[in-house]
PDB file of N, CA and C in Angstrom:
ATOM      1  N   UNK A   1      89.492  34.527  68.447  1.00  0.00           N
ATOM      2  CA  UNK A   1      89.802  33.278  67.791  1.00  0.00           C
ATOM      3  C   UNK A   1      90.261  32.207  68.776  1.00  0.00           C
ATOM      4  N   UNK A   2      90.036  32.613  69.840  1.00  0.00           N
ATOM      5  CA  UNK A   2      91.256  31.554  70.840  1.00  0.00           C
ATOM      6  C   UNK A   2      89.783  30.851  71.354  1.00  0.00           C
ATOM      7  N   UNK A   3      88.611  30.911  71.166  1.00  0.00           N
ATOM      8  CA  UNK A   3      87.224  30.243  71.983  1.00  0.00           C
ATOM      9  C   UNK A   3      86.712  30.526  73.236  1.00  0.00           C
ATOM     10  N   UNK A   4      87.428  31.721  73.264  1.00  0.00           N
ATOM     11  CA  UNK A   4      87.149  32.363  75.029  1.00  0.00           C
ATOM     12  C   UNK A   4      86.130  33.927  74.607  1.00  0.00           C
ATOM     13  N   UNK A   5      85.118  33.724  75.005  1.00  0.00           N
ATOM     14  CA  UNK A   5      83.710  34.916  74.622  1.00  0.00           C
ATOM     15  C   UNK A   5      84.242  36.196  75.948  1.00  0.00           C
ATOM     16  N   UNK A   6      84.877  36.904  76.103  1.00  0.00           N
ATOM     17  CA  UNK A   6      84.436  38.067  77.267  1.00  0.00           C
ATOM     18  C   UNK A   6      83.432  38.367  77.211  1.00  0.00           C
ATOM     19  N   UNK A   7      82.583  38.458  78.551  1.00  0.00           N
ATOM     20  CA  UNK A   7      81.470  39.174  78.368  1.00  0.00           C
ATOM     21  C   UNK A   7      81.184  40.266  79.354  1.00  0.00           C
ATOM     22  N   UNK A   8      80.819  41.635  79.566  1.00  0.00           N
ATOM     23  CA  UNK A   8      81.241  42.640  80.157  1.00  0.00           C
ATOM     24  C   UNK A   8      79.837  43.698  80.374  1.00  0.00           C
ATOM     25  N   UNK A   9      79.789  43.828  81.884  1.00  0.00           N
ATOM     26  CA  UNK A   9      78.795  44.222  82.253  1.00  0.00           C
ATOM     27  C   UNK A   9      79.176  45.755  82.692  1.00  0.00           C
ATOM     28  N   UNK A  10      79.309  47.100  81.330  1.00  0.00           N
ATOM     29  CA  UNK A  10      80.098  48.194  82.112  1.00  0.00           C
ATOM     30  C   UNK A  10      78.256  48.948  82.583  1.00  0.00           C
ATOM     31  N   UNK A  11      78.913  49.827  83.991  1.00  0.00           N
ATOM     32  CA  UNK A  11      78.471  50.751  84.866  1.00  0.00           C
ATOM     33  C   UNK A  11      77.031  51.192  83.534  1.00  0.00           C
ATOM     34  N   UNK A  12      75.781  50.492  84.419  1.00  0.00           N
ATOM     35  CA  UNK A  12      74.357  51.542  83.679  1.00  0.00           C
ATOM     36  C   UNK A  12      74.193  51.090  82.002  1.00  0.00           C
ATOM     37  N   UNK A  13      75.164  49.772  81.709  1.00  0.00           N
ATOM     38  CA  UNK A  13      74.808  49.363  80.675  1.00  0.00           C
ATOM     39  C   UNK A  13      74.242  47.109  81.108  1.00  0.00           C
ATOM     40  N   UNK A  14      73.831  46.816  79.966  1.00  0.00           N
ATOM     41  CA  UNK A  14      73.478  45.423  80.046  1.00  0.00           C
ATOM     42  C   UNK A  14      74.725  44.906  79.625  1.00  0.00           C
ATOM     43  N   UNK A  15      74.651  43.149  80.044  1.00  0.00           N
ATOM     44  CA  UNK A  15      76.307  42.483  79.373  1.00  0.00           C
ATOM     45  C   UNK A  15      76.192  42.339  78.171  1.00  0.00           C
ATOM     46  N   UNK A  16      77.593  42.770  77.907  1.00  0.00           N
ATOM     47  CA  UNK A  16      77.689  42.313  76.188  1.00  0.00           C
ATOM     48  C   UNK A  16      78.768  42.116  76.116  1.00  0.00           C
ATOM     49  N   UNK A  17      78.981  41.753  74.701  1.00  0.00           N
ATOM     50  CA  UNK A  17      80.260  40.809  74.496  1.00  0.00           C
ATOM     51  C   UNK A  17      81.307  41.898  74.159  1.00  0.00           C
ATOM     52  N   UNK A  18      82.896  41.919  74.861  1.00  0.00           N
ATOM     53  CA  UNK A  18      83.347  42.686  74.556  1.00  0.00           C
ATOM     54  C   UNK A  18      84.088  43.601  73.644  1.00  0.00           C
ATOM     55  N   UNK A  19      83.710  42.561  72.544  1.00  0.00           N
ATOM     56  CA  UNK A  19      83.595  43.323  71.106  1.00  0.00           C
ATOM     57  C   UNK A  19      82.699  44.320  70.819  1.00  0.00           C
ATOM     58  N   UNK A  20      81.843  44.194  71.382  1.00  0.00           N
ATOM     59  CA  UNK A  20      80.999  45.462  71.222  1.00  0.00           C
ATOM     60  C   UNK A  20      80.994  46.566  72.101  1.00  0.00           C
ATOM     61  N   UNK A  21      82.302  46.960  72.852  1.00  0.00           N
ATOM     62  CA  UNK A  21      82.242  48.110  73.765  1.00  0.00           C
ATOM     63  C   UNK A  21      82.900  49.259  73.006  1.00  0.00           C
ATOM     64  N   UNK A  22      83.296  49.866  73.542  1.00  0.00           N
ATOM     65  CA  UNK A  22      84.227  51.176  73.545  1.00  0.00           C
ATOM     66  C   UNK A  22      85.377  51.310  73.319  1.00  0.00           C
ATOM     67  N   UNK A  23      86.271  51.899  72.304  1.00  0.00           N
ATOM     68  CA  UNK A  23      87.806  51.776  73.280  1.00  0.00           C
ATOM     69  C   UNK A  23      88.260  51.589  74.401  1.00  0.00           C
ATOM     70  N   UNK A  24      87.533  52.411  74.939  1.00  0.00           N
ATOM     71  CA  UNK A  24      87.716  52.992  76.777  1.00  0.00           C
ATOM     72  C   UNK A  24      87.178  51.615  77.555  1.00  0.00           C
ATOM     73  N   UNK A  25      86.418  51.150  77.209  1.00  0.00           N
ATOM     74  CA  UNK A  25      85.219  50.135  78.133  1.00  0.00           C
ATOM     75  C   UNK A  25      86.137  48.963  77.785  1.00  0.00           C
ATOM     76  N   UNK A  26      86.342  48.888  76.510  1.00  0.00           N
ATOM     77  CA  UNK A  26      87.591  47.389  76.350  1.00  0.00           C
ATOM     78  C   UNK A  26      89.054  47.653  77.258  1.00  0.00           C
ATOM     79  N   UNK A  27      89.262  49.223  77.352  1.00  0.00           N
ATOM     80  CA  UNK A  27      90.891  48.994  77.727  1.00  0.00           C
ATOM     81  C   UNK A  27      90.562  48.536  79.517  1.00  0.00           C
ATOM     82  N   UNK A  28      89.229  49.673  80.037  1.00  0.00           N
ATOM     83  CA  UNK A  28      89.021  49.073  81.504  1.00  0.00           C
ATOM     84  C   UNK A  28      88.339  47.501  81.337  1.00  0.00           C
ATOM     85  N   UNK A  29      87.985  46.736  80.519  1.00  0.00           N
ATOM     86  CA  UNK A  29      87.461  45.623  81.099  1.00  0.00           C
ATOM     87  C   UNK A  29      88.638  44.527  81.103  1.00  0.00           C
ATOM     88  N   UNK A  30      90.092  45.180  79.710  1.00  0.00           N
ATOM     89  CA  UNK A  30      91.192  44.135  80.135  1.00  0.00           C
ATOM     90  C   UNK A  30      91.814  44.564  81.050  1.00  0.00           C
ATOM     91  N   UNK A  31      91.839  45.188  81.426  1.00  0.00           N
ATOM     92  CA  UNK A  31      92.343  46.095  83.132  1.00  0.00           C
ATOM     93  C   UNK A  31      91.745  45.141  83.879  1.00  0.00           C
ATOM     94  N   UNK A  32      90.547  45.169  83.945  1.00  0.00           N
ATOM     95  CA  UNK A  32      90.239  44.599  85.179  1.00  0.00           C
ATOM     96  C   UNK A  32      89.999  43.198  85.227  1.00  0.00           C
ATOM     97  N   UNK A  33      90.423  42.440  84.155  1.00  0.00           N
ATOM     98  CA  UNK A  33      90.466  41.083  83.985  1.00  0.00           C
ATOM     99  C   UNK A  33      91.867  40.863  84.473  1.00  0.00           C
ATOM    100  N   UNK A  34      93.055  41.533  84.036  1.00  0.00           N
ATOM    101  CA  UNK A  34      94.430  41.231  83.834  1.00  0.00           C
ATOM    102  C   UNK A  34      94.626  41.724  85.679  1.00  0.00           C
ATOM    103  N   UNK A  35      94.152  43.062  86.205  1.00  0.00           N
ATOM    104  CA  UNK A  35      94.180  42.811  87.411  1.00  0.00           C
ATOM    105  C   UNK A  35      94.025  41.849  88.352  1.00  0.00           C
ATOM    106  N   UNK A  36      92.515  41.231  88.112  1.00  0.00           N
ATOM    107  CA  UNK A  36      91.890  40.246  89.126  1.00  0.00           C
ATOM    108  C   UNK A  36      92.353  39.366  88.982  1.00  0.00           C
ATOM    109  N   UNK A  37      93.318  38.932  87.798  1.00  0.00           N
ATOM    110  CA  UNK A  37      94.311  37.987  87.935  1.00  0.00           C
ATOM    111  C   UNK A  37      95.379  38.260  88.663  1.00  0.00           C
ATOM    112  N   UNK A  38      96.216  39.476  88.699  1.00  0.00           N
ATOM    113  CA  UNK A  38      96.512  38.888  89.652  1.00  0.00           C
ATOM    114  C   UNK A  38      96.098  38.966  91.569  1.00  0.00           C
ATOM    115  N   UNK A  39      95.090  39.489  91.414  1.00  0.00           N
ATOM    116  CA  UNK A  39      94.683  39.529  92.716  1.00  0.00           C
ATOM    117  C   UNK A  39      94.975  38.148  93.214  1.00  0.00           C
ATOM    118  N   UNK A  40      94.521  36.858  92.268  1.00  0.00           N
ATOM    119  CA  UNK A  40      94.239  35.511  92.293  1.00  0.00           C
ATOM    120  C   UNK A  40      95.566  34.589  92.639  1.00  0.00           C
ATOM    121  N   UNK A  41      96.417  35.240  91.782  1.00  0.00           N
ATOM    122  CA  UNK A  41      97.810  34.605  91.969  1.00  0.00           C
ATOM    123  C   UNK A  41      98.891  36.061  91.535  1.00  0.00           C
ATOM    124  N   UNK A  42      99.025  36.307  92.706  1.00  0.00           N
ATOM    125  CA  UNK A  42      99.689  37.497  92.155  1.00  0.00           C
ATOM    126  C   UNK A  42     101.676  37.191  92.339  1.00  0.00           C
ATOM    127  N   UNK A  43     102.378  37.903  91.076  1.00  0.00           N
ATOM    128  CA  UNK A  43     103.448  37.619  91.043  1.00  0.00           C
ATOM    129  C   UNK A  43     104.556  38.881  91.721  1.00  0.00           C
ATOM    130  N   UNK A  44     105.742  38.272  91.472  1.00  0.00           N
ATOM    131  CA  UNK A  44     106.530  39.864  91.944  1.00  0.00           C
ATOM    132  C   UNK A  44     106.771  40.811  91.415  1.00  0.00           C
ATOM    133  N   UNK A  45     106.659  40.826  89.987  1.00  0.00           N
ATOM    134  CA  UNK A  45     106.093  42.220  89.270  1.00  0.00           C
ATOM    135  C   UNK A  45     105.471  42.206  87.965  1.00  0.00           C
ATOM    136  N   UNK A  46     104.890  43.273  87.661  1.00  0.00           N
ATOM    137  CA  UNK A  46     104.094  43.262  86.491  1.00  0.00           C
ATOM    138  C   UNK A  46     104.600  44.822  85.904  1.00  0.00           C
ATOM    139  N   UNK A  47     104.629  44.688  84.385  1.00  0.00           N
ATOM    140  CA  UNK A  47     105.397  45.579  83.633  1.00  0.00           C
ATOM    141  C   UNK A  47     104.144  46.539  82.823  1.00  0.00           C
ATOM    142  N   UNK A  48     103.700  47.316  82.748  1.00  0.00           N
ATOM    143  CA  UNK A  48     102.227  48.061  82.141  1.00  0.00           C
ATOM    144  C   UNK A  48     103.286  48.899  81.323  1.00  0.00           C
ATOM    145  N   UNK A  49     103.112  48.655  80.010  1.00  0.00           N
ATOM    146  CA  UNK A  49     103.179  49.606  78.731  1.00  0.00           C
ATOM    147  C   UNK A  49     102.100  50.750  78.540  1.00  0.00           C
ATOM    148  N   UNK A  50     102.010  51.759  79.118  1.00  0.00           N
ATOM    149  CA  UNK A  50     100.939  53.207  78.785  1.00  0.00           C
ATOM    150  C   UNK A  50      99.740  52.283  78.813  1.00  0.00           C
ATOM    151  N   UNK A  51      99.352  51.353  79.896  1.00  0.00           N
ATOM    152  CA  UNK A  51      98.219  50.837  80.265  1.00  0.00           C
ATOM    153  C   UNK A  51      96.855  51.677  80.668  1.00  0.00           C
ATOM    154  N   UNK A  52      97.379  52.841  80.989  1.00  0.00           N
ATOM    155  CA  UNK A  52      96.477  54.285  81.598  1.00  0.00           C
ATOM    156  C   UNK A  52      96.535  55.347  80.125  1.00  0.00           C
ATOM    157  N   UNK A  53      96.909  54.907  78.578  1.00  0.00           N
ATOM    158  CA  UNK A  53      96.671  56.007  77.695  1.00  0.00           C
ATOM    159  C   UNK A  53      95.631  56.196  76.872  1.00  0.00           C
ATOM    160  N   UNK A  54      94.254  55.161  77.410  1.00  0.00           N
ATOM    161  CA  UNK A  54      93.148  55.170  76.716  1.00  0.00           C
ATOM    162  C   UNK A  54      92.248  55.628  77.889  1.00  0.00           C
ATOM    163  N   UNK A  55      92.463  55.969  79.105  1.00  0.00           N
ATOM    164  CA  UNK A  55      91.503  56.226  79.837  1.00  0.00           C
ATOM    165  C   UNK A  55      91.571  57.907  80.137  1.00  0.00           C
ATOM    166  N   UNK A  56      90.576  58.212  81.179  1.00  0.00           N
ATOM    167  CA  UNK A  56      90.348  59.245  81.117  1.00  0.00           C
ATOM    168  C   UNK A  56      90.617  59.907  82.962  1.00  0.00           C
ATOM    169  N   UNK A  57      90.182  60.998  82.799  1.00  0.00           N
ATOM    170  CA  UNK A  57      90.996  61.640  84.376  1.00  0.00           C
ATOM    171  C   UNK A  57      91.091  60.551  85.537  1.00  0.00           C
ATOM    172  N   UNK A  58      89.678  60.513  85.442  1.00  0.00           N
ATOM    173  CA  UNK A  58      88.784  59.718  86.738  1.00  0.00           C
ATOM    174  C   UNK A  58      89.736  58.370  87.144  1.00  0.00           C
ATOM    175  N   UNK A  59      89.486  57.547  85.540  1.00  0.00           N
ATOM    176  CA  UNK A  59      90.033  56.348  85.507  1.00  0.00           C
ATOM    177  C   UNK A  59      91.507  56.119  85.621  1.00  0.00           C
ATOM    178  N   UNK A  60      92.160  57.397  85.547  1.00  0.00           N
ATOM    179  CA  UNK A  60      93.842  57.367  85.702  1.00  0.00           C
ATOM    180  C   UNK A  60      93.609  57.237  87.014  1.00  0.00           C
ATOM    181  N   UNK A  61      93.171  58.189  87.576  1.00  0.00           N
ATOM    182  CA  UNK A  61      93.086  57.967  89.489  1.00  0.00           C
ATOM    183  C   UNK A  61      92.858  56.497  89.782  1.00  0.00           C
ATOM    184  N   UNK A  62      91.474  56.048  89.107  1.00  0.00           N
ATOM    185  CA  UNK A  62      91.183  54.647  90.182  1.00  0.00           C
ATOM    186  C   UNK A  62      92.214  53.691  89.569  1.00  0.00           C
ATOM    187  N   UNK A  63      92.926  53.727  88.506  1.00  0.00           N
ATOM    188  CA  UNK A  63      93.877  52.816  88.873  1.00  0.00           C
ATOM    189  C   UNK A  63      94.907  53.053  89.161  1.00  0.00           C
ATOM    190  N   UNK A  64      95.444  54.180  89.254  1.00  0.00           N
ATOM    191  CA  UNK A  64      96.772  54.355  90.010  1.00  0.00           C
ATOM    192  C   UNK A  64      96.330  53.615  92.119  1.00  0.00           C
ATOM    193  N   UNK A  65      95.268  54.121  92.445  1.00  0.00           N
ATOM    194  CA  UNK A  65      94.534  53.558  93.591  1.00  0.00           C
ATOM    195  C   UNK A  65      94.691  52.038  93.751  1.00  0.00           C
ATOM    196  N   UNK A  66      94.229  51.294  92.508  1.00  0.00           N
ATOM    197  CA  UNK A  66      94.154  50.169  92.804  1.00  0.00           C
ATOM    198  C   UNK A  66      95.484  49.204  92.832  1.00  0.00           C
ATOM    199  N   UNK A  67      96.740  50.178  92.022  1.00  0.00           N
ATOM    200  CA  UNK A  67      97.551  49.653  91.620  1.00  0.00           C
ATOM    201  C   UNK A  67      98.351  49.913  92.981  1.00  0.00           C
ATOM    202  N   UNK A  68      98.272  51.288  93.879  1.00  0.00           N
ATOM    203  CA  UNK A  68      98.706  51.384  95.203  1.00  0.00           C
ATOM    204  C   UNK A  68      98.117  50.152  96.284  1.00  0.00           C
ATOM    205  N   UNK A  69      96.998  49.675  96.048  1.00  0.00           N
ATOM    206  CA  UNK A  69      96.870  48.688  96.935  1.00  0.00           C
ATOM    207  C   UNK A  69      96.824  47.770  96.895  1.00  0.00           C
ATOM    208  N   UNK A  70      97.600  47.035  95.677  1.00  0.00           N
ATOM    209  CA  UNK A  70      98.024  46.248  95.095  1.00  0.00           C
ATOM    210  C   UNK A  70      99.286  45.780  94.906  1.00  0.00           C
ATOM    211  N   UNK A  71      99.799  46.989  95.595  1.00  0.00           N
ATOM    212  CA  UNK A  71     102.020  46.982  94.995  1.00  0.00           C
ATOM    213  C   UNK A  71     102.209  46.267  96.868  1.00  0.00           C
ATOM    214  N   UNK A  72     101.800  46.128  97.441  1.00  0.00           N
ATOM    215  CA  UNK A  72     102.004  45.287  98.689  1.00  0.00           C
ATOM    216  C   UNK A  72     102.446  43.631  97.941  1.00  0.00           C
ATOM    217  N   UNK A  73     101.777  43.537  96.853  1.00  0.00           N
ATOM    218  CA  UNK A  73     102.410  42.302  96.620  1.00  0.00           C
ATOM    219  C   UNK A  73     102.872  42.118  95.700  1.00  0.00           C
ATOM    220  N   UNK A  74     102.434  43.275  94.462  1.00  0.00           N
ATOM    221  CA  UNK A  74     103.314  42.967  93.533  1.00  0.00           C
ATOM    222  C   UNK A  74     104.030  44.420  92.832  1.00  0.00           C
ATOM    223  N   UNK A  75     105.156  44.572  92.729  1.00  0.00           N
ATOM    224  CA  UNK A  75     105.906  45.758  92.034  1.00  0.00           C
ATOM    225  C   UNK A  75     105.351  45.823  90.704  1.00  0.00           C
ATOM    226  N   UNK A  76     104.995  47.084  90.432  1.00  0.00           N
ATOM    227  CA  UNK A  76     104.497  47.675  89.439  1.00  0.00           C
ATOM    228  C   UNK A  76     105.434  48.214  88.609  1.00  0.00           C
ATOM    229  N   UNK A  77     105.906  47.914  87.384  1.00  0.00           N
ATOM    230  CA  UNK A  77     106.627  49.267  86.557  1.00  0.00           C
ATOM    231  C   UNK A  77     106.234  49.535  85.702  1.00  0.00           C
ATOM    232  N   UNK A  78     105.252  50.361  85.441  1.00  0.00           N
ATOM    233  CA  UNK A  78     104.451  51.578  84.357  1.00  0.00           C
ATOM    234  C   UNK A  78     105.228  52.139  83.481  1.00  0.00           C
ATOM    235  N   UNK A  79     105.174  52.215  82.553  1.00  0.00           N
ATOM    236  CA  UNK A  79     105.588  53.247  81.450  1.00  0.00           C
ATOM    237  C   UNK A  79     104.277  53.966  80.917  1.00  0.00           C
ATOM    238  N   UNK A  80     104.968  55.387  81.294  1.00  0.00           N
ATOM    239  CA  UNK A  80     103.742  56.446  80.787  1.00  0.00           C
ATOM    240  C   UNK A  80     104.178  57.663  80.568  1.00  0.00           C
ATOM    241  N   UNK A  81     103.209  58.319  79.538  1.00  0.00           N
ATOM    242  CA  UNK A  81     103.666  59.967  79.448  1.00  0.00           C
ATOM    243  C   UNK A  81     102.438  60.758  80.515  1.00  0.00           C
ATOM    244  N   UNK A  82     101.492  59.995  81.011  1.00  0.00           N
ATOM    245  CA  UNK A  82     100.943  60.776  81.432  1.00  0.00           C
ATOM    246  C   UNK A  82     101.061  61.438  83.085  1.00  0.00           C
ATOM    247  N   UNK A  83     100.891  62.503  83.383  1.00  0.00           N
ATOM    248  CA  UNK A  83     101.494  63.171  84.255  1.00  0.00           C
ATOM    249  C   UNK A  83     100.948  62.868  85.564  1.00  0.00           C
ATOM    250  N   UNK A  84      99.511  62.413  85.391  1.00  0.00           N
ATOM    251  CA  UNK A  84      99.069  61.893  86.823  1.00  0.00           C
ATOM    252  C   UNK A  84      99.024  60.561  87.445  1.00  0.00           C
ATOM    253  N   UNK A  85      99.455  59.546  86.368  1.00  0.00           N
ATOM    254  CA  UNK A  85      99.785  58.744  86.411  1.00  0.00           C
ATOM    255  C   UNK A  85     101.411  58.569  87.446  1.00  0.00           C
ATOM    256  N   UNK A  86     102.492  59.711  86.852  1.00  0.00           N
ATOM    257  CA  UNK A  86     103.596  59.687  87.266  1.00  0.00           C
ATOM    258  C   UNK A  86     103.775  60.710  89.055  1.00  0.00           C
ATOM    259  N   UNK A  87     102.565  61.163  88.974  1.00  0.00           N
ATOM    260  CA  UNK A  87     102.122  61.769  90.548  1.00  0.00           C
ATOM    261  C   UNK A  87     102.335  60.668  91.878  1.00  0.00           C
ATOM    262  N   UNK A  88     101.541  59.594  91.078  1.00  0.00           N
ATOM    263  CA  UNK A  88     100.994  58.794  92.010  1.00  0.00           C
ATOM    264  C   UNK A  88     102.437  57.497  92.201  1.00  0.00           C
ATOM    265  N   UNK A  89     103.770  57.851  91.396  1.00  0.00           N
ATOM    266  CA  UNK A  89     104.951  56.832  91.266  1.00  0.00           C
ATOM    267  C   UNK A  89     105.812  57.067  93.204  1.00  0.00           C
ATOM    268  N   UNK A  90     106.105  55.813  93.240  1.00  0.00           N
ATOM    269  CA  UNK A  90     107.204  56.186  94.292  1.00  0.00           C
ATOM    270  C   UNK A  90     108.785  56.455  93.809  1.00  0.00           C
ATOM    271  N   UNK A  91     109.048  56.325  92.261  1.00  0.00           N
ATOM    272  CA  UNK A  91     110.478  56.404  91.705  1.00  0.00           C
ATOM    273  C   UNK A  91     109.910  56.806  90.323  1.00  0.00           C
ATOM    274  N   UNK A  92     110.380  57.364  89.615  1.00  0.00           N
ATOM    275  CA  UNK A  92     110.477  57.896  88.284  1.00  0.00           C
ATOM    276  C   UNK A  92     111.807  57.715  87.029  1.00  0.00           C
ATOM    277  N   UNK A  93     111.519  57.103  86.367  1.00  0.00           N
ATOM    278  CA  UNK A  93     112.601  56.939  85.718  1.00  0.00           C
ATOM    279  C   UNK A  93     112.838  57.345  84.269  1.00  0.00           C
ATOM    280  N   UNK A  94     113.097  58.559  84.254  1.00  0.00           N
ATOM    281  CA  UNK A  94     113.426  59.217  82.636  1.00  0.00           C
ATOM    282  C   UNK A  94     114.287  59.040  81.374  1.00  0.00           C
ATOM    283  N   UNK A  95     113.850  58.105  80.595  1.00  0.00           N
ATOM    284  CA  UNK A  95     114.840  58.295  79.176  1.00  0.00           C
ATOM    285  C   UNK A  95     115.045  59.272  78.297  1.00  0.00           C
ATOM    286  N   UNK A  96     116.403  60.388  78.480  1.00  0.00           N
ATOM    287  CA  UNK A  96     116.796  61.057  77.378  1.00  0.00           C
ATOM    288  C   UNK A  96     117.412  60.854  76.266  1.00  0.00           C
ATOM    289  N   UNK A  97     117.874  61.806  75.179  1.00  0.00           N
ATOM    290  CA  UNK A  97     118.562  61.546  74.255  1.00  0.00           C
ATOM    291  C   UNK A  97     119.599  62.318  74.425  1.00  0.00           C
ATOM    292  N   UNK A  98     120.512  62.280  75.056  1.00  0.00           N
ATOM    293  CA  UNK A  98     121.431  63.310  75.624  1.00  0.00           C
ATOM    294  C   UNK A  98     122.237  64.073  74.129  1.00  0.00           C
ATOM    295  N   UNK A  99     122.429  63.158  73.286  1.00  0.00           N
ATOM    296  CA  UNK A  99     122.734  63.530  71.948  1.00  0.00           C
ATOM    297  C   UNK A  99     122.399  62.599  70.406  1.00  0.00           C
ATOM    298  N   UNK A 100     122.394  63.028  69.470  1.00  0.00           N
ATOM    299  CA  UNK A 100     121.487  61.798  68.649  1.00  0.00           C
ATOM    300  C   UNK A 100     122.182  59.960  68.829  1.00  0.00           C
ATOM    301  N   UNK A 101     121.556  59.276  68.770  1.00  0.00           N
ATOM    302  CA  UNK A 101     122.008  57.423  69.395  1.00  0.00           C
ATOM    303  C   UNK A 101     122.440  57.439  70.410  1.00  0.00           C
ATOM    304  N   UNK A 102     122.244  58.574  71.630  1.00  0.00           N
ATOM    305  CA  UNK A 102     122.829  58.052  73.208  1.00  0.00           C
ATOM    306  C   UNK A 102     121.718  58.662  73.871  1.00  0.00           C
ATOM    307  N   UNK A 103     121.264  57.481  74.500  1.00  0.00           N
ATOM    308  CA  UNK A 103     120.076  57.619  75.577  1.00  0.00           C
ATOM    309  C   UNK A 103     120.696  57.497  76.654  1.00  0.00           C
ATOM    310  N   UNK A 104     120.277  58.102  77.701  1.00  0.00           N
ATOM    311  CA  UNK A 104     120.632  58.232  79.223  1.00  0.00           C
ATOM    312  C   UNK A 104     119.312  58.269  79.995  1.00  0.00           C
ATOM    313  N   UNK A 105     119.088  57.531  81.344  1.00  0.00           N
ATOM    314  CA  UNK A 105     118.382  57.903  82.296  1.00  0.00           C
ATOM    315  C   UNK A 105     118.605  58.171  83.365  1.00  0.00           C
ATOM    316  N   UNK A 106     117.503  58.890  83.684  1.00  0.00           N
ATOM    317  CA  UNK A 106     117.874  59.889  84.770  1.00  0.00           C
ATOM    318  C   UNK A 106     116.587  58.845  85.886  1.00  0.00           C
ATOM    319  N   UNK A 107     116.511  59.326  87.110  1.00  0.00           N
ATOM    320  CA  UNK A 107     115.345  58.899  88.489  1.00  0.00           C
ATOM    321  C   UNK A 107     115.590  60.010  89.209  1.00  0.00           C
ATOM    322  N   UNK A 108     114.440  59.817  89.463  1.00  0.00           N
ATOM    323  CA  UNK A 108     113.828  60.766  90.930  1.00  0.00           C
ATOM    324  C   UNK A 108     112.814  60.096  91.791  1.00  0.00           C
ATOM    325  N   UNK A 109     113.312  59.951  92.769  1.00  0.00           N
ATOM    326  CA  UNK A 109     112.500  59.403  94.211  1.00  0.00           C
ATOM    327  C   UNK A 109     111.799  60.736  94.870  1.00  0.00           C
ATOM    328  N   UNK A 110     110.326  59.978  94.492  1.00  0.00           N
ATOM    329  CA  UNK A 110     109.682  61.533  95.026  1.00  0.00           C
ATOM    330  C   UNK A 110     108.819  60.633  96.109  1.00  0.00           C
ATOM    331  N   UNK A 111     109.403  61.675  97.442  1.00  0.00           N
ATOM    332  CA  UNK A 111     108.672  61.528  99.052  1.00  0.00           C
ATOM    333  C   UNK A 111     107.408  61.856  98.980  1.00  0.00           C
ATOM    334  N   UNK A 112     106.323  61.396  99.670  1.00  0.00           N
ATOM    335  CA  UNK A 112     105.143  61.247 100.497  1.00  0.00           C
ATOM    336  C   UNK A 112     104.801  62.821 101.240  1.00  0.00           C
TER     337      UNK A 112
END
């Protein structure tokens, strides 16, 4: 509704508009729109809500990759349950429920 058409050319298919893709093909084509922004003007951090929970093995890798060569300029903080996603973290930061209405977090700095 906003007058802006995406149009999206995924891997071994023709362009089409991105209403007509995939779950998967829409979550990587706003990935890689919302990325290349900021490749363009990139800020000092960007916050991803389970941005990696519609994709699949492969695609958790290439963007944890892209997001590693990318955190040179801008800090990343991910929220995710998924486990390879949290492989590829330089800090980890866990919310418990230590007892019912009290959350606590915990971190772990995991070395190279």
């Amino acid at each position: 509704e906003s007058g802006i058409e995406l149009r999206v050319k995924p891997p071994g298919k023709h362009t089409q508009s991105a209403l007509l893709l995939s779950g998967g093909e829409k979550a990587l084509a706003a990935i890689a729109l919302l990325l290349a922004l900021f490749r363009i003007r990139p800020a000092p951090f960007c916050l991803l809500d389970e941005i990696d929970a519609p994709l699949d093995d492969a695609n958790v890798e290439r963007l944890c990759r892209l997001l590693r060569d990318m955190s040179g300029e801008t800090q990343f903080l991910v929220i995710t349950h998924n486990r390879r996603t949290m492989a590829h973290a330089d800090v980890i930061y866990g919310v418990t429920m230590a007892e019912p209405g009290v959350s606590r977090t915990v971190s772990v700095r995991l070395e190279e």
